[in-house]
Structure formats: C-alpha cells, structure tokens
PDB file of N, CA and C in Angstrom:
ATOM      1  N   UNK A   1     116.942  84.620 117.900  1.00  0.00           N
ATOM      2  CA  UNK A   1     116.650  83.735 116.796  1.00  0.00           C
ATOM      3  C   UNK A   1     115.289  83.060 116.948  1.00  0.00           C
ATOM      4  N   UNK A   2     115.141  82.944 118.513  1.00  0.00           N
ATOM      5  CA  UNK A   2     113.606  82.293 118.482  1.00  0.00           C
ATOM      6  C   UNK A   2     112.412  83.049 117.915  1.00  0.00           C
ATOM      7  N   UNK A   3     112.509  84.649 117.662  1.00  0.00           N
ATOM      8  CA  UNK A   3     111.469  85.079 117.071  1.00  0.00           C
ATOM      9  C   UNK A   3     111.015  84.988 115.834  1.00  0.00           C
ATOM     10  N   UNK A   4     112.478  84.754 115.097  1.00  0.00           N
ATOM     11  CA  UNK A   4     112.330  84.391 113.613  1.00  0.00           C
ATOM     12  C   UNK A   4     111.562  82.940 113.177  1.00  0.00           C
ATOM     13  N   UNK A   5     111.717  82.209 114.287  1.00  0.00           N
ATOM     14  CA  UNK A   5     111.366  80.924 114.020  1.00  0.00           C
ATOM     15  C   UNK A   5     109.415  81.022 114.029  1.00  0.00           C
ATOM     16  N   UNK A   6     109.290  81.898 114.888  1.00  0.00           N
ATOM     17  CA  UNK A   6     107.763  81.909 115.030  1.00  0.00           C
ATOM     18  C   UNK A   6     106.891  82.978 113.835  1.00  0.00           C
ATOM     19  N   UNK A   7     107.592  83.516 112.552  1.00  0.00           N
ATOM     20  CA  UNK A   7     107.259  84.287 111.701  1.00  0.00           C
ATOM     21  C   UNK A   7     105.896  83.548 110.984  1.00  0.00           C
ATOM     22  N   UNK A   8     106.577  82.494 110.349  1.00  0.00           N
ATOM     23  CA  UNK A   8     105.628  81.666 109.638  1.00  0.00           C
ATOM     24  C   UNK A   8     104.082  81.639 110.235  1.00  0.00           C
ATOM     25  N   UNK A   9     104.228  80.696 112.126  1.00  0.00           N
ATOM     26  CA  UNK A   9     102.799  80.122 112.618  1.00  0.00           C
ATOM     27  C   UNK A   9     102.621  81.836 112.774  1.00  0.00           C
ATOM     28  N   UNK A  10     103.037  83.098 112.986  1.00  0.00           N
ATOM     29  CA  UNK A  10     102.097  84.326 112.950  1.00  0.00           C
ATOM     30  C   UNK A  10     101.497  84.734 111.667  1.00  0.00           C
ATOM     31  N   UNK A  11     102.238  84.420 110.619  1.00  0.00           N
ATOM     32  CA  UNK A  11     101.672  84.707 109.315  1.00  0.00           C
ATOM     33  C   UNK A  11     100.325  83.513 108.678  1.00  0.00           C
ATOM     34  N   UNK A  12     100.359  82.647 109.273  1.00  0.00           N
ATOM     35  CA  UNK A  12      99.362  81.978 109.147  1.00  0.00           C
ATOM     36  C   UNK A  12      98.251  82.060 110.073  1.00  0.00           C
ATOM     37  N   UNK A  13      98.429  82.766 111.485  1.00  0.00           N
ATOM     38  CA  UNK A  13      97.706  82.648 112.527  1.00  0.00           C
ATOM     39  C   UNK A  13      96.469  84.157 111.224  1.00  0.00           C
ATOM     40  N   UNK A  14      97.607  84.993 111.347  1.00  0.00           N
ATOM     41  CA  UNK A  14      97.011  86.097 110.604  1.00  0.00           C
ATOM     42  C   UNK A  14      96.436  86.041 109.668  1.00  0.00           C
ATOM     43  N   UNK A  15      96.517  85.312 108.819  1.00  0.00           N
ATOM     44  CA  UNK A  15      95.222  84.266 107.544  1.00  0.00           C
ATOM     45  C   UNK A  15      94.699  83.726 107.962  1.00  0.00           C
ATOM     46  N   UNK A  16      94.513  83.110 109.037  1.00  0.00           N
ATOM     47  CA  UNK A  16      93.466  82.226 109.245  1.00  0.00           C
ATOM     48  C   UNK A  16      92.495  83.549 109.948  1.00  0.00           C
ATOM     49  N   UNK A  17      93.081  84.642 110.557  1.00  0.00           N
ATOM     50  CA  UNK A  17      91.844  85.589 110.988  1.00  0.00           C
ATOM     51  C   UNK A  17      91.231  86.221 109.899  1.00  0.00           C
ATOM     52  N   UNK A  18      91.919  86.655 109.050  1.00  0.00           N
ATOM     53  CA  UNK A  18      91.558  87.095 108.084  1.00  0.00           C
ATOM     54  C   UNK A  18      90.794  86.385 107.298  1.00  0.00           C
ATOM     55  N   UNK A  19      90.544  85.100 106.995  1.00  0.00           N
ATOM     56  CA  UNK A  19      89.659  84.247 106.503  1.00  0.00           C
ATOM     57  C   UNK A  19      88.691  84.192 106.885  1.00  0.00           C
ATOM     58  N   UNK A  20      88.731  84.135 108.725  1.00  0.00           N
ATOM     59  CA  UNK A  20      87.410  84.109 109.336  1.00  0.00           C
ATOM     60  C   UNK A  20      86.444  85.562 109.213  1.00  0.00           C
ATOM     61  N   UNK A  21      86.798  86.713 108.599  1.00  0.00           N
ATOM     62  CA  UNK A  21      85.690  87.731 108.515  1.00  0.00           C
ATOM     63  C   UNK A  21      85.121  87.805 107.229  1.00  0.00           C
ATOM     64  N   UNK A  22      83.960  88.209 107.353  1.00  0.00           N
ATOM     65  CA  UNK A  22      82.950  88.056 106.294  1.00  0.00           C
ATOM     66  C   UNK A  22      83.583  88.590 104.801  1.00  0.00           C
ATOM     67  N   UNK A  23      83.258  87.796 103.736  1.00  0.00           N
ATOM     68  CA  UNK A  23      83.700  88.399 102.506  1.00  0.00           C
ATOM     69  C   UNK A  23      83.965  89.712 102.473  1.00  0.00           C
ATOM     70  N   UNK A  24      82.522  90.477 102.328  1.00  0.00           N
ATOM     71  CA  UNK A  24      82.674  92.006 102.165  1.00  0.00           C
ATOM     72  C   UNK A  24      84.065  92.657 102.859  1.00  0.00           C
ATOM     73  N   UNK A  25      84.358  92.271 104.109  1.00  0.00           N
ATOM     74  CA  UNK A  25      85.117  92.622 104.789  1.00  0.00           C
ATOM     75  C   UNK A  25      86.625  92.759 104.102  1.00  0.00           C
ATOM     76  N   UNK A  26      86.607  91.383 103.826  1.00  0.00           N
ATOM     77  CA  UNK A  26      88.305  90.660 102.576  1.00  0.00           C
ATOM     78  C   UNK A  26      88.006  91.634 102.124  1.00  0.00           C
ATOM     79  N   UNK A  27      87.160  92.112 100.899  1.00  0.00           N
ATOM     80  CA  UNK A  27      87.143  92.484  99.778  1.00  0.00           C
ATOM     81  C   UNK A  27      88.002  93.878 100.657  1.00  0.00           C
ATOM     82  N   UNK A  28      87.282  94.757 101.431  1.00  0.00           N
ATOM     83  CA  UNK A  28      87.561  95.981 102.115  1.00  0.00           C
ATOM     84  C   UNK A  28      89.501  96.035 102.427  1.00  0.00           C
ATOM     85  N   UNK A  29      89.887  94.944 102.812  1.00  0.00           N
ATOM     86  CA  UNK A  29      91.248  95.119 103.115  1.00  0.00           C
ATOM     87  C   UNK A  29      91.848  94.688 102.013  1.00  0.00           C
ATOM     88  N   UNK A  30      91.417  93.771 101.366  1.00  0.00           N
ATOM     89  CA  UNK A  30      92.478  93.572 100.170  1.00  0.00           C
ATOM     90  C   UNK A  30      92.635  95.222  99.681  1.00  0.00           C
ATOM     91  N   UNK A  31      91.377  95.910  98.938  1.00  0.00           N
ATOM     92  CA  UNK A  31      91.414  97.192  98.157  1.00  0.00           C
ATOM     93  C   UNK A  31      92.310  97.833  98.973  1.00  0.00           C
ATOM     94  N   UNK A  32      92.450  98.223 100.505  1.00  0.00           N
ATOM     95  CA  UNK A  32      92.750  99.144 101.106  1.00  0.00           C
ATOM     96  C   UNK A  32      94.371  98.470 100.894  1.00  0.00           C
ATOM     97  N   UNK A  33      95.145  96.975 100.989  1.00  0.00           N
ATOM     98  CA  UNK A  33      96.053  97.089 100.716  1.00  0.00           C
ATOM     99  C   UNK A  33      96.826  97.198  99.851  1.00  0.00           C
ATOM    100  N   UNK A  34      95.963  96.932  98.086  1.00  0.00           N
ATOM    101  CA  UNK A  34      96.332  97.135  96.890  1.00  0.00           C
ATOM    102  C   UNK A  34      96.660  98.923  96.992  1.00  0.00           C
ATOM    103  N   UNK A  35      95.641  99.712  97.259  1.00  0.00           N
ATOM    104  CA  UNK A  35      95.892 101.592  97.859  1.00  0.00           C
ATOM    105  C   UNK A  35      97.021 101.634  97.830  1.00  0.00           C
ATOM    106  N   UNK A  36      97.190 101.051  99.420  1.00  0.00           N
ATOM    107  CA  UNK A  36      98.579 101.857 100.378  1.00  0.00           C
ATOM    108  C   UNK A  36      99.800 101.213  99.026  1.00  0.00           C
ATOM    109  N   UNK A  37      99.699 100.419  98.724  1.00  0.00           N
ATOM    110  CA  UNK A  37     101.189  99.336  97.748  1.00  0.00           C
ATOM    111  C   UNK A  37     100.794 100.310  96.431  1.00  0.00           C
ATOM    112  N   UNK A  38     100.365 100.655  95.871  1.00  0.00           N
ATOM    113  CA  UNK A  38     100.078 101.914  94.486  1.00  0.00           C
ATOM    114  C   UNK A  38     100.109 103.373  94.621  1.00  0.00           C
ATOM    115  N   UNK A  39      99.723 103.460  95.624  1.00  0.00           N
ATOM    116  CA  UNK A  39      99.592 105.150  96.155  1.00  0.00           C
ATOM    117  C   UNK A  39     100.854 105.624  96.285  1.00  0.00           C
ATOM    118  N   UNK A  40     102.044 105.444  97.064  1.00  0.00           N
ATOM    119  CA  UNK A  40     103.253 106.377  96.577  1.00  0.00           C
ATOM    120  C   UNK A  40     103.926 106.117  95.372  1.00  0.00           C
ATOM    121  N   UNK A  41     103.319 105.107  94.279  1.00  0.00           N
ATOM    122  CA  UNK A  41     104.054 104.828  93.066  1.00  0.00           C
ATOM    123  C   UNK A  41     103.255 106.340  92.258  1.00  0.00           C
ATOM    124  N   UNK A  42     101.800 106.035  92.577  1.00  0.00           N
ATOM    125  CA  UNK A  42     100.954 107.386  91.988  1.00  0.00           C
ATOM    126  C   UNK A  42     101.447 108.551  92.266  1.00  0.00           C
ATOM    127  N   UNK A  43     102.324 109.106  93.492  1.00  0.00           N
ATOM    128  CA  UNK A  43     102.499 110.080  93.841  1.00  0.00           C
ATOM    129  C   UNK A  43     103.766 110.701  93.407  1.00  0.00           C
ATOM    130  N   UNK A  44     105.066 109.515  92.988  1.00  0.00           N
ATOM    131  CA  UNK A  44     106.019 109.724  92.436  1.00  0.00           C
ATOM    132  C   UNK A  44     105.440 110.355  91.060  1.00  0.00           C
ATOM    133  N   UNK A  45     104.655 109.684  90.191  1.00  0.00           N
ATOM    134  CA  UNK A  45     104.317 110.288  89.055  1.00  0.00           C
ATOM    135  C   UNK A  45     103.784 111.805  88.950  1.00  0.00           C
ATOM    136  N   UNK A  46     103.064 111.706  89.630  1.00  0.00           N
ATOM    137  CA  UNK A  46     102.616 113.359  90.096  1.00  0.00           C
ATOM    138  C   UNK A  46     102.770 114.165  89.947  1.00  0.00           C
ATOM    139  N   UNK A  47     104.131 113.870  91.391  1.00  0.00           N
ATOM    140  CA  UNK A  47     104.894 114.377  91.761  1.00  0.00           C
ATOM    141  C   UNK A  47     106.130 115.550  90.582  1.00  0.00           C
ATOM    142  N   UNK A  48     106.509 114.057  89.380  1.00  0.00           N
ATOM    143  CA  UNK A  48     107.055 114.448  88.152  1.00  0.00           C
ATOM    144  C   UNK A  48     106.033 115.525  87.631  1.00  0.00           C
ATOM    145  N   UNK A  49     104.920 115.231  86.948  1.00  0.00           N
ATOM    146  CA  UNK A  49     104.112 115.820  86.389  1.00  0.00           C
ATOM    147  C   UNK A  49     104.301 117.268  86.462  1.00  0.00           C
ATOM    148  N   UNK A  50     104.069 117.995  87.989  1.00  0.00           N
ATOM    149  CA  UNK A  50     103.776 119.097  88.985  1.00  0.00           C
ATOM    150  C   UNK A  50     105.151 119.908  88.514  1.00  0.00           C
ATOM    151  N   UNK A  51     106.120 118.680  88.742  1.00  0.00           N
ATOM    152  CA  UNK A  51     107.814 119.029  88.654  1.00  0.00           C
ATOM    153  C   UNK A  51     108.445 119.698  87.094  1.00  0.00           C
ATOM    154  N   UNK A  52     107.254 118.916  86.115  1.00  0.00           N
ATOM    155  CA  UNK A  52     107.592 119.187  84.528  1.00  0.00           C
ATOM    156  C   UNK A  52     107.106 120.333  84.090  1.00  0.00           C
ATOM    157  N   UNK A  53     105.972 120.471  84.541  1.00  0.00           N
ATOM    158  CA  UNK A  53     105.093 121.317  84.286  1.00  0.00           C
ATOM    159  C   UNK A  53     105.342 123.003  84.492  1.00  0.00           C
ATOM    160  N   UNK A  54     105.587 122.712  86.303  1.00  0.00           N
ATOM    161  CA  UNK A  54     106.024 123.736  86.609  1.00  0.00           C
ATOM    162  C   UNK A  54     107.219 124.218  87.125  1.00  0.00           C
ATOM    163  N   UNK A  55     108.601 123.840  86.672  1.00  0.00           N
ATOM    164  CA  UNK A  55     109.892 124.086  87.397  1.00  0.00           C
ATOM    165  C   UNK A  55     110.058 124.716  88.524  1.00  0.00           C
ATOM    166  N   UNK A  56     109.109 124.340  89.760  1.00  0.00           N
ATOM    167  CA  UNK A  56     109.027 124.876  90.890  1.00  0.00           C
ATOM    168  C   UNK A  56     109.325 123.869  91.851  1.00  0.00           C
ATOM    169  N   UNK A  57     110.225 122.797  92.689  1.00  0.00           N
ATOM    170  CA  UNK A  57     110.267 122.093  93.181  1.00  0.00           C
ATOM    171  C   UNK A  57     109.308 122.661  94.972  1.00  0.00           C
ATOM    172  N   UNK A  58     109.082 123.722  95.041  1.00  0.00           N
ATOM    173  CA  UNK A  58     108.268 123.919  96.411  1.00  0.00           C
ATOM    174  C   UNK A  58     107.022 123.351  96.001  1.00  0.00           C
ATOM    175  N   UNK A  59     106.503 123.704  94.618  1.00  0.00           N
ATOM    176  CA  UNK A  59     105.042 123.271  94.615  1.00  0.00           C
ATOM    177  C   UNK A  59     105.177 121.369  94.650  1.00  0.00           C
ATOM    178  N   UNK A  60     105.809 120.854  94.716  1.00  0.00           N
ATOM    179  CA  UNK A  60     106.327 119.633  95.100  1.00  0.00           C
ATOM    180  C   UNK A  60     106.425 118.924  96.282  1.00  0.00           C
ATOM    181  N   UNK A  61     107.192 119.969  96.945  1.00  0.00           N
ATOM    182  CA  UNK A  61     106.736 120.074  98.103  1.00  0.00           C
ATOM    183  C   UNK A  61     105.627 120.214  99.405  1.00  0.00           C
ATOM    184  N   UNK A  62     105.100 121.272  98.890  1.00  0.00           N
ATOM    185  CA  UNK A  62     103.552 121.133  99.084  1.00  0.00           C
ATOM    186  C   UNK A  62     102.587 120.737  99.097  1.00  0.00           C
ATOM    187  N   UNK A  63     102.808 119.988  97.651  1.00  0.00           N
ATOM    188  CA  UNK A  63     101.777 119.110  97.341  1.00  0.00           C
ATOM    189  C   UNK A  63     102.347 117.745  98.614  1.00  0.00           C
ATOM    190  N   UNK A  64     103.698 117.227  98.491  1.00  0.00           N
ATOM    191  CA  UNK A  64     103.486 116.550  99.592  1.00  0.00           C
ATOM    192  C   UNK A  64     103.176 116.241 101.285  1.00  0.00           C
ATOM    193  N   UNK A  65     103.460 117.693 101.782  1.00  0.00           N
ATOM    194  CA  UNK A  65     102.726 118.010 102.531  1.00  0.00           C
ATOM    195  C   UNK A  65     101.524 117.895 103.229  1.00  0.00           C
ATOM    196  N   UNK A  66     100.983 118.549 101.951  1.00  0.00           N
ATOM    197  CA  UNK A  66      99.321 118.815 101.641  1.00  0.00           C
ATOM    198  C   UNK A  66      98.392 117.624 101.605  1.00  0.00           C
ATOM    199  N   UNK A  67      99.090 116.347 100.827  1.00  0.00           N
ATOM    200  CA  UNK A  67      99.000 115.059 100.809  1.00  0.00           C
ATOM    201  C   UNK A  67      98.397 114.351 101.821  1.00  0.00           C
ATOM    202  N   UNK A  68      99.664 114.428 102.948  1.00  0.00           N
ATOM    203  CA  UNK A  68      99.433 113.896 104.395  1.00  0.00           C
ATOM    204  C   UNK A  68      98.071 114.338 104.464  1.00  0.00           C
ATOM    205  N   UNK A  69      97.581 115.504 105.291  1.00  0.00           N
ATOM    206  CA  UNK A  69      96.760 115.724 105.575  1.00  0.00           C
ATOM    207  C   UNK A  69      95.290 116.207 104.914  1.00  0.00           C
ATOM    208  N   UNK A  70      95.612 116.115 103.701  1.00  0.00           N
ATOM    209  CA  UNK A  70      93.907 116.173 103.054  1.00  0.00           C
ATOM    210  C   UNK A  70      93.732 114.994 102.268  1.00  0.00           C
ATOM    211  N   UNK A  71      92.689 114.637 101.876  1.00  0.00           N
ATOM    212  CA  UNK A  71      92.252 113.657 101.186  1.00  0.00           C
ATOM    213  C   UNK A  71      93.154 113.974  99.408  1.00  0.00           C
ATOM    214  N   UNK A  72      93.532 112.752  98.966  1.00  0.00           N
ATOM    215  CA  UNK A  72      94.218 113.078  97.867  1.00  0.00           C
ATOM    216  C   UNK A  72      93.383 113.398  96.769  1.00  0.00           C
ATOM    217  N   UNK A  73      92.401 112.969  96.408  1.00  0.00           N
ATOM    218  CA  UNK A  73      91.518 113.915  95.367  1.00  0.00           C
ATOM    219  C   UNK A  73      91.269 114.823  95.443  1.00  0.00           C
ATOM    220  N   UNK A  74      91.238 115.137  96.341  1.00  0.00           N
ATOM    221  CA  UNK A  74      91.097 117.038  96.568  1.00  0.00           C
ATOM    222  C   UNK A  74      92.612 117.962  96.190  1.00  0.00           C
ATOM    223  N   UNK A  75      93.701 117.374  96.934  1.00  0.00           N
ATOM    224  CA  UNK A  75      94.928 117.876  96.587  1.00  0.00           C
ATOM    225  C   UNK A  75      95.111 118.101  95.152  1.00  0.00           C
ATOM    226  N   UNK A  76      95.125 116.884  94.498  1.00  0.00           N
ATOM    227  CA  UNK A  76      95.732 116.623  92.839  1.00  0.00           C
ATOM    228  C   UNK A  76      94.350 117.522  92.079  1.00  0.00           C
ATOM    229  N   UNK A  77      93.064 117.512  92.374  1.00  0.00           N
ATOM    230  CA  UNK A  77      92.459 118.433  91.403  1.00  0.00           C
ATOM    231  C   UNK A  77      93.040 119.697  91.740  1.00  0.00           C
ATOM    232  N   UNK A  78      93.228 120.284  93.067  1.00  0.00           N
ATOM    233  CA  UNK A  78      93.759 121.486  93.295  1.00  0.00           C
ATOM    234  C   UNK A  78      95.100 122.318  92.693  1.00  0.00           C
ATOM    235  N   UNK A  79      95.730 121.260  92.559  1.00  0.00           N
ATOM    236  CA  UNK A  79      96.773 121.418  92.052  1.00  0.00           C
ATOM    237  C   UNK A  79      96.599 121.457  90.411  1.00  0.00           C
ATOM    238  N   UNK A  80      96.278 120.434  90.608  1.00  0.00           N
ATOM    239  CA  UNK A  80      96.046 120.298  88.215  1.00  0.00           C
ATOM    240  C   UNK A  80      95.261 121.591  88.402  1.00  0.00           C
ATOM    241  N   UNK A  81      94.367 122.339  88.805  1.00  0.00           N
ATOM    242  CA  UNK A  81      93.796 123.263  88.207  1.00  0.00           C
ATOM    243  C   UNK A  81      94.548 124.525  88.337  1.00  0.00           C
ATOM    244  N   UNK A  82      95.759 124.478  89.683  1.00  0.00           N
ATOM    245  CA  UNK A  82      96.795 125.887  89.318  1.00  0.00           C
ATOM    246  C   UNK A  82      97.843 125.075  88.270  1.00  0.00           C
ATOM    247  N   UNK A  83      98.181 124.273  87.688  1.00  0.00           N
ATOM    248  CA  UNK A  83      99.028 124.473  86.514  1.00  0.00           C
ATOM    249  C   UNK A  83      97.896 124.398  85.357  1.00  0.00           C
TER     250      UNK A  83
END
C-alpha cells in the first residue's frame, strides 16, 4: 500500500522535470504523446478500410505486422495502392 501512496509526489516529481526542459523539447513529447494515444485508433480504421475493401483478413494481418516494423507511411501508401 505504501507504493500507492507515493503515486501522486512521482507524478508531480515527473512534471516538474518535464517543465524544466526547454519548450521545443515539451512541444516534441507532447506531439509524440498525442501519436502513440491516436495511432492505434488510426489503425483500427485502416485496418476496417483494408478489411472492406478487400475481404481478405491476411492482408490485415500483414499490414499489422508490417506496421511494427516499417515506418507507417510507407505501409498504408503500400497498401492503398494494392487495393
């Protein structure tokens, strides 16, 4: 139970670091955490899209796969251009 108690002073310890780096910096992690919190909502849609389009649930697959490891603009044009 004592760890729960110390949630808060870490969540503030962690704003107050985060305060201390230079604007540009904020700006850099906010975007990067708005990304990660939108990016599998984007991918569910896609995902549908790929799924409507082409009644193939592997290419679904693949694409998530494929995801992981390549940059996602490259994947989704690749893909939109085979359907």
């Amino acid at each position: 139970m004592n760890i729960l108690k110390n949630i808060p002073a870490k969540i503030e310890n962690e704003y107050s670091v985060f305060l201390s780096y230079p604007r540009d910096m904020r700006v850099l992690l906010v975007t990067n955490i708005i990304y990660a919190l939108i990016l599998p909502i984007t991918d569910i849609f896609v995902s549908d899209y790929i799924m409507h389009n082409s009644n193939d649930p592997t290419m679904v697959a693949n694409l998530s796969v494929m995801s992981v490891y390549r940059n996602h603009n490259y994947v989704y044009d690749k893909w939109f251009s085979v359907i």
